[in-house]
C-alpha atoms as a PDB file:
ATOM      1  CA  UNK A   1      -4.927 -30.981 -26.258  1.00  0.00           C
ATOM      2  CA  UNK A   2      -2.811 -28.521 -23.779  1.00  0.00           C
ATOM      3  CA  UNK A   3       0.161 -30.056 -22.457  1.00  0.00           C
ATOM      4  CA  UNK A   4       0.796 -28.846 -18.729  1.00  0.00           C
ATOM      5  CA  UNK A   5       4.190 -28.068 -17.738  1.00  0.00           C
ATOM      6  CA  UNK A   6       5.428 -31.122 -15.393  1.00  0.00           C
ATOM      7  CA  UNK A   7       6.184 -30.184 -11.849  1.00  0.00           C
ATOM      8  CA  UNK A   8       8.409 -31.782  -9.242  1.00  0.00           C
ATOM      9  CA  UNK A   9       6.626 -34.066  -6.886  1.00  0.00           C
ATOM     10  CA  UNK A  10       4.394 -32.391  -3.922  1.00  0.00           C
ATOM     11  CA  UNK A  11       6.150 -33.158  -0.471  1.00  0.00           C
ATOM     12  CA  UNK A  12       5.172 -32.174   3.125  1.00  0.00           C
ATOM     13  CA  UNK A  13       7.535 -29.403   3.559  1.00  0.00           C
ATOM     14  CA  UNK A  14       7.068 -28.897   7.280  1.00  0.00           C
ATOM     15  CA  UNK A  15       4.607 -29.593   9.923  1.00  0.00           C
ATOM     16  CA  UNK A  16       2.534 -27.126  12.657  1.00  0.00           C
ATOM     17  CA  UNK A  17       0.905 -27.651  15.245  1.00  0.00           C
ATOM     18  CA  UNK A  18      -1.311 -24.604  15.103  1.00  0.00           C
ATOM     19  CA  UNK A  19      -3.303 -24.149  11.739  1.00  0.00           C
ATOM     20  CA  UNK A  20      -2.459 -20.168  12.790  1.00  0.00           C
ATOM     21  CA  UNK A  21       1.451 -20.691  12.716  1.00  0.00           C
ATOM     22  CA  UNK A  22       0.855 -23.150   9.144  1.00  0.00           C
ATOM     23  CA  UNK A  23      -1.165 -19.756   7.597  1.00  0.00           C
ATOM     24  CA  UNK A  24       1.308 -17.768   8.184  1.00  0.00           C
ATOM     25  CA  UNK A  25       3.775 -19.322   6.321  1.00  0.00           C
ATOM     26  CA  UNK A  26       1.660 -20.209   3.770  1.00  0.00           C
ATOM     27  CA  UNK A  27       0.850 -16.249   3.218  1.00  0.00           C
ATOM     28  CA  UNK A  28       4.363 -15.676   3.463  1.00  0.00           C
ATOM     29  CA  UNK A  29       4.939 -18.375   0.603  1.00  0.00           C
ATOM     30  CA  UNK A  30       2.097 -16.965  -1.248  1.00  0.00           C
ATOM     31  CA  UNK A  31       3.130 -13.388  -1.421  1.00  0.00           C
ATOM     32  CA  UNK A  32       6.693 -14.493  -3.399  1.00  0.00           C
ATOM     33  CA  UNK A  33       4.890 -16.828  -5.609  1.00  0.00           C
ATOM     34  CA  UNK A  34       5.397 -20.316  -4.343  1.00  0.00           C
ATOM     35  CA  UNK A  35       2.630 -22.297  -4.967  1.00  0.00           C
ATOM     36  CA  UNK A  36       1.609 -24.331  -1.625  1.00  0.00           C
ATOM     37  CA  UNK A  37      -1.447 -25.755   0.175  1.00  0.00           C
ATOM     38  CA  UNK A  38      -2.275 -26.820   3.905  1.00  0.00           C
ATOM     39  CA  UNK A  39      -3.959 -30.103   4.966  1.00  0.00           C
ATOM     40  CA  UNK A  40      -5.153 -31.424   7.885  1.00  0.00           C
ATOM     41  CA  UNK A  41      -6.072 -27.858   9.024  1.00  0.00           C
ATOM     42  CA  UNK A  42      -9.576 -28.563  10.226  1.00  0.00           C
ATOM     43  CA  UNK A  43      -8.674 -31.057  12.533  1.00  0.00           C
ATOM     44  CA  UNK A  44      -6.259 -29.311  13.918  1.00  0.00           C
ATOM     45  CA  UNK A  45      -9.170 -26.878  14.639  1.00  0.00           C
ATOM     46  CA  UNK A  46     -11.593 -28.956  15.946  1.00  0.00           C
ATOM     47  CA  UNK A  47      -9.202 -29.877  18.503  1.00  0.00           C
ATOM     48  CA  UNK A  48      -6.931 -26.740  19.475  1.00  0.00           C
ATOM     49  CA  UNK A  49      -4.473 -26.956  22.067  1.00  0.00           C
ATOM     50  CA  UNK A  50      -4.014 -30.483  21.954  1.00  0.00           C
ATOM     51  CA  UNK A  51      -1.105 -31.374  19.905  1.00  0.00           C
ATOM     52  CA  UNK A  52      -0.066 -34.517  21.424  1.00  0.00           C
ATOM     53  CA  UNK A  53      -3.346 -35.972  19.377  1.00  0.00           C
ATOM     54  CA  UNK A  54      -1.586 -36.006  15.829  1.00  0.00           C
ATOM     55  CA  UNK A  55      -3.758 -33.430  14.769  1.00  0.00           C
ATOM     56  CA  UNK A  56      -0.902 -31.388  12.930  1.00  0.00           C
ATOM     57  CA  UNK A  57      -1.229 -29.168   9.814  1.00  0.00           C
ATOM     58  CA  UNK A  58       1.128 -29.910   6.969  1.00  0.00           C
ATOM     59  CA  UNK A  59       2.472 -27.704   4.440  1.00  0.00           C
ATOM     60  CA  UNK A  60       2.495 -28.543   0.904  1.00  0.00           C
ATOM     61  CA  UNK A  61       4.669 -27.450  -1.595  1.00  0.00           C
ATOM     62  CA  UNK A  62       6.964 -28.824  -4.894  1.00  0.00           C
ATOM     63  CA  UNK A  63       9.718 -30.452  -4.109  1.00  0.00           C
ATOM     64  CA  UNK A  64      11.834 -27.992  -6.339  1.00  0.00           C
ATOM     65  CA  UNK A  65      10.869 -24.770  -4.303  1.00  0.00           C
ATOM     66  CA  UNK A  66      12.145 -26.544  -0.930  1.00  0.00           C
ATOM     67  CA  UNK A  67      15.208 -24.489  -1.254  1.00  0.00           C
ATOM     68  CA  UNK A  68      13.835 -21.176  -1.923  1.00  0.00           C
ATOM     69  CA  UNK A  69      10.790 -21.574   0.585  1.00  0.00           C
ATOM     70  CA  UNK A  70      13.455 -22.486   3.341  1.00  0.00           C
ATOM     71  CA  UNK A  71      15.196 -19.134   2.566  1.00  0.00           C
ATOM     72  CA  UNK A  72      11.746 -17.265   3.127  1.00  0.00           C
ATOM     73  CA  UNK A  73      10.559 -18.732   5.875  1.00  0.00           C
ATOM     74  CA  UNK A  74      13.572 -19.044   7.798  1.00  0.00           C
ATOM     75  CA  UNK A  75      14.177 -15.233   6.247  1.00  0.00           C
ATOM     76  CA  UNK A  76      18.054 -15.827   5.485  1.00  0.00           C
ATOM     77  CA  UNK A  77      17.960 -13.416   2.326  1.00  0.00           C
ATOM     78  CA  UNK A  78      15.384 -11.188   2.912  1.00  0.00           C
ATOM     79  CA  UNK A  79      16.696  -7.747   4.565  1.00  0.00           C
ATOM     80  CA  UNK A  80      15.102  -4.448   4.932  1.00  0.00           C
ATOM     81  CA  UNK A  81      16.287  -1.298   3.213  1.00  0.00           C
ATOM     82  CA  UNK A  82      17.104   1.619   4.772  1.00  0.00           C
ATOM     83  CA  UNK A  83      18.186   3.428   1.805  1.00  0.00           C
ATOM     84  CA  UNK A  84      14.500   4.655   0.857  1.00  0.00           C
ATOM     85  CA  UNK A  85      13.604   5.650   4.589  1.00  0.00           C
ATOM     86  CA  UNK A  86      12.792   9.348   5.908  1.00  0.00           C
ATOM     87  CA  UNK A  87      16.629  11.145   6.747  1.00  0.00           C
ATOM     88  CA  UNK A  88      16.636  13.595   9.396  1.00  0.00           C
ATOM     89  CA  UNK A  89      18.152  16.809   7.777  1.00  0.00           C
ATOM     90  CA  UNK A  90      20.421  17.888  10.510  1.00  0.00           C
ATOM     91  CA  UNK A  91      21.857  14.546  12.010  1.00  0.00           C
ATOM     92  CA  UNK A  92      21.028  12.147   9.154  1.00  0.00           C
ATOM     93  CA  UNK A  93      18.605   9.572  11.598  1.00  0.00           C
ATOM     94  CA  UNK A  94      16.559   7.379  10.447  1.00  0.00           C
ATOM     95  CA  UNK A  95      15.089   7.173  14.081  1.00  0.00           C
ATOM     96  CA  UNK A  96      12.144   9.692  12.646  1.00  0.00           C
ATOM     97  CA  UNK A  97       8.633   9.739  14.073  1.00  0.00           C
ATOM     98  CA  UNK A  98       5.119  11.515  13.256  1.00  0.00           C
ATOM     99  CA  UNK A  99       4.105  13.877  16.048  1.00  0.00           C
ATOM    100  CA  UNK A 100       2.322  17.329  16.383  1.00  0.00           C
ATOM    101  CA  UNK A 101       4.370  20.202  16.776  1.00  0.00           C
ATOM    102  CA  UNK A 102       5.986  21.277  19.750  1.00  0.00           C
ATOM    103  CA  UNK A 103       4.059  24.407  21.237  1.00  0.00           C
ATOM    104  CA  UNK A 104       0.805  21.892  20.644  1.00  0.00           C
ATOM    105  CA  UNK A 105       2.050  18.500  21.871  1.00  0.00           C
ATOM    106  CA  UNK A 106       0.548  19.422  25.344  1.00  0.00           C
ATOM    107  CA  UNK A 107      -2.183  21.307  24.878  1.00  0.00           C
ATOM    108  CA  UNK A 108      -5.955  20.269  25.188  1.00  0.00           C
ATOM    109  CA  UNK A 109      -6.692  21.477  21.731  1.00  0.00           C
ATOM    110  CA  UNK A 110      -4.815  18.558  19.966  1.00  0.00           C
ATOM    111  CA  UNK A 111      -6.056  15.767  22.909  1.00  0.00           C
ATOM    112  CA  UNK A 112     -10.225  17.347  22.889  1.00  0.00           C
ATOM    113  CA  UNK A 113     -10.327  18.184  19.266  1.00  0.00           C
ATOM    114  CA  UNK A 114      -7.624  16.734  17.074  1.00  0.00           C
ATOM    115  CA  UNK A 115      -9.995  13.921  16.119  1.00  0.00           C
ATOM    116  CA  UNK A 116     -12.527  16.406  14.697  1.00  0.00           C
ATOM    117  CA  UNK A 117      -9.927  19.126  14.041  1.00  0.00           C
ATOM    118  CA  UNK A 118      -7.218  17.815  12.406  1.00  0.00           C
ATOM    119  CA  UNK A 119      -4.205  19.557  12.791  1.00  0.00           C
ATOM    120  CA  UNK A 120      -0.932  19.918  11.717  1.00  0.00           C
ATOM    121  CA  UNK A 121       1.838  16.926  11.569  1.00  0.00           C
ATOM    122  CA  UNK A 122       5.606  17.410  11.639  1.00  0.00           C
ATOM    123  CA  UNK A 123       8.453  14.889  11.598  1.00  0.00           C
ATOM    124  CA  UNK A 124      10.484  14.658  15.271  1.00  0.00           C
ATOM    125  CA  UNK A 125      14.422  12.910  15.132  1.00  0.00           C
ATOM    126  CA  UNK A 126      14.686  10.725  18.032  1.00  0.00           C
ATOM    127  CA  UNK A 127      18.194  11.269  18.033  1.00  0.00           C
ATOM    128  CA  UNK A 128      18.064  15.137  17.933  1.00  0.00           C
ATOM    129  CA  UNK A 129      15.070  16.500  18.537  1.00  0.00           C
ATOM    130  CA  UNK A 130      14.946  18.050  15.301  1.00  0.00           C
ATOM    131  CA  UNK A 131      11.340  19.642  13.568  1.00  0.00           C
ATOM    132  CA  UNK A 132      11.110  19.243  10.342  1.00  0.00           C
END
Protein backbone atom coordinates (compact mmCIF):
# COMPACT_ATOMS: atom_id res chain seq x y z
CA UNK A 1 0.00 0.00 0.00
CA UNK A 2 1.38 3.75 -0.85
CA UNK A 3 1.19 6.00 1.95
CA UNK A 4 0.29 9.66 0.72
CA UNK A 5 2.03 12.45 2.24
CA UNK A 6 -0.62 14.23 4.73
CA UNK A 7 -1.53 17.75 3.81
CA UNK A 8 -2.84 20.63 5.87
CA UNK A 9 -6.56 21.02 5.77
CA UNK A 10 -8.22 22.68 2.45
CA UNK A 11 -9.68 26.21 3.42
CA UNK A 12 -11.49 28.86 1.29
CA UNK A 13 -8.67 31.16 0.83
CA UNK A 14 -10.60 34.06 -0.64
CA UNK A 15 -13.77 34.74 -2.38
CA UNK A 16 -14.70 36.49 -6.11
CA UNK A 17 -17.29 37.60 -7.40
CA UNK A 18 -16.35 37.09 -11.02
CA UNK A 19 -15.26 33.43 -11.95
CA UNK A 20 -12.76 35.73 -14.42
CA UNK A 21 -11.04 37.60 -11.40
CA UNK A 22 -11.03 33.76 -9.29
CA UNK A 23 -9.00 32.30 -12.72
CA UNK A 24 -6.72 34.59 -12.58
CA UNK A 25 -5.46 33.98 -9.42
CA UNK A 26 -5.76 30.57 -9.67
CA UNK A 27 -3.26 30.70 -12.89
CA UNK A 28 -1.19 32.89 -10.98
CA UNK A 29 -1.13 30.19 -8.07
CA UNK A 30 -0.67 27.55 -10.58
CA UNK A 31 2.33 28.86 -12.37
CA UNK A 32 4.52 28.85 -8.76
CA UNK A 33 3.24 25.51 -7.85
CA UNK A 34 0.51 25.92 -5.32
CA UNK A 35 -1.89 23.46 -5.65
CA UNK A 36 -5.58 25.12 -5.62
CA UNK A 37 -9.08 24.61 -7.06
CA UNK A 38 -12.24 26.93 -7.68
CA UNK A 39 -15.86 26.08 -6.72
CA UNK A 40 -18.93 27.48 -7.22
CA UNK A 41 -17.67 28.83 -10.61
CA UNK A 42 -20.61 27.78 -12.73
CA UNK A 43 -23.04 29.49 -10.86
CA UNK A 44 -21.39 32.33 -10.77
CA UNK A 45 -21.68 32.00 -14.60
CA UNK A 46 -25.02 31.26 -15.05
CA UNK A 47 -25.77 34.36 -13.34
CA UNK A 48 -23.05 37.14 -14.24
CA UNK A 49 -23.32 40.48 -12.99
CA UNK A 50 -25.36 39.74 -10.17
CA UNK A 51 -23.32 39.38 -7.13
CA UNK A 52 -25.68 40.36 -4.54
CA UNK A 53 -27.24 36.61 -5.28
CA UNK A 54 -24.42 34.65 -3.30
CA UNK A 55 -23.27 33.30 -6.36
CA UNK A 56 -19.44 33.82 -5.48
CA UNK A 57 -16.46 31.69 -6.59
CA UNK A 58 -14.18 30.43 -3.86
CA UNK A 59 -10.65 29.64 -3.97
CA UNK A 60 -9.28 26.57 -2.60
CA UNK A 61 -6.07 25.96 -1.36
CA UNK A 62 -4.00 24.14 1.87
CA UNK A 63 -4.07 25.82 4.70
CA UNK A 64 -0.14 25.75 4.87
CA UNK A 65 0.39 27.71 1.51
CA UNK A 66 -1.95 30.67 2.89
CA UNK A 67 1.17 32.54 3.57
CA UNK A 68 3.01 32.11 0.45
CA UNK A 69 -0.20 32.44 -1.86
CA UNK A 70 -0.91 35.85 -0.02
CA UNK A 71 2.63 36.99 -1.05
CA UNK A 72 1.77 36.10 -4.81
CA UNK A 73 -1.31 37.34 -5.17
CA UNK A 74 -0.99 40.40 -3.34
CA UNK A 75 2.68 40.43 -5.29
CA UNK A 76 4.71 41.70 -2.09
CA UNK A 77 7.97 39.70 -3.17
CA UNK A 78 7.79 39.38 -6.61
CA UNK A 79 9.84 42.29 -8.51
CA UNK A 80 11.00 42.58 -12.00
CA UNK A 81 14.63 42.61 -13.05
CA UNK A 82 16.13 45.04 -14.90
CA UNK A 83 19.50 43.66 -14.81
CA UNK A 84 18.91 41.26 -17.95
CA UNK A 85 17.08 44.07 -20.07
CA UNK A 86 18.39 45.65 -23.51
CA UNK A 87 21.11 48.81 -22.38
CA UNK A 88 21.29 51.58 -24.68
CA UNK A 89 25.08 51.88 -25.58
CA UNK A 90 25.49 55.57 -25.40
CA UNK A 91 23.21 56.69 -22.40
CA UNK A 92 22.75 53.33 -20.64
CA UNK A 93 18.46 53.39 -20.99
CA UNK A 94 16.58 50.82 -20.57
CA UNK A 95 13.71 52.94 -22.20
CA UNK A 96 14.62 50.87 -25.65
CA UNK A 97 12.06 50.19 -28.36
CA UNK A 98 11.85 48.13 -31.80
CA UNK A 99 11.37 50.46 -34.76
CA UNK A 100 12.55 50.67 -38.47
CA UNK A 101 15.29 52.79 -39.21
CA UNK A 102 15.23 56.33 -39.52
CA UNK A 103 15.49 57.31 -43.35
CA UNK A 104 12.46 54.48 -43.64
CA UNK A 105 10.20 55.27 -40.67
CA UNK A 106 8.15 57.54 -43.08
CA UNK A 107 8.23 56.20 -46.16
CA UNK A 108 5.42 54.20 -48.03
CA UNK A 109 7.71 51.32 -48.63
CA UNK A 110 7.71 50.13 -44.92
CA UNK A 111 3.63 51.16 -44.43
CA UNK A 112 2.52 49.35 -48.35
CA UNK A 113 4.99 46.57 -48.22
CA UNK A 114 6.62 45.84 -44.90
CA UNK A 115 4.05 43.11 -44.31
CA UNK A 116 5.15 41.25 -47.46
CA UNK A 117 8.65 42.77 -47.49
CA UNK A 118 10.08 42.54 -44.38
CA UNK A 119 12.58 44.88 -43.67
CA UNK A 120 15.10 45.82 -41.48
CA UNK A 121 14.64 46.40 -37.47
CA UNK A 122 16.88 48.56 -35.29
CA UNK A 123 16.71 49.39 -31.58
CA UNK A 124 15.62 53.38 -30.85
CA UNK A 125 16.58 54.90 -26.93
CA UNK A 126 13.70 56.84 -25.83
CA UNK A 127 15.88 58.82 -23.85
CA UNK A 128 18.42 59.65 -26.65
CA UNK A 129 17.44 58.91 -29.76
CA UNK A 130 20.16 56.61 -30.24
CA UNK A 131 20.28 53.71 -33.42
CA UNK A 132 21.65 50.87 -32.60
Amino acid sequence: MIKMKERDDIVVYKVYDTAIDANIAKTKLDAYGIPCFLTEENLSNLYPAQPFLGFKVRLHLFSGDKEKAREILDEVSLSVSYHNSLQCPSCGSTRITRTFPKGERESFKVLFFGVLFPHRKVNLCRECDNEF
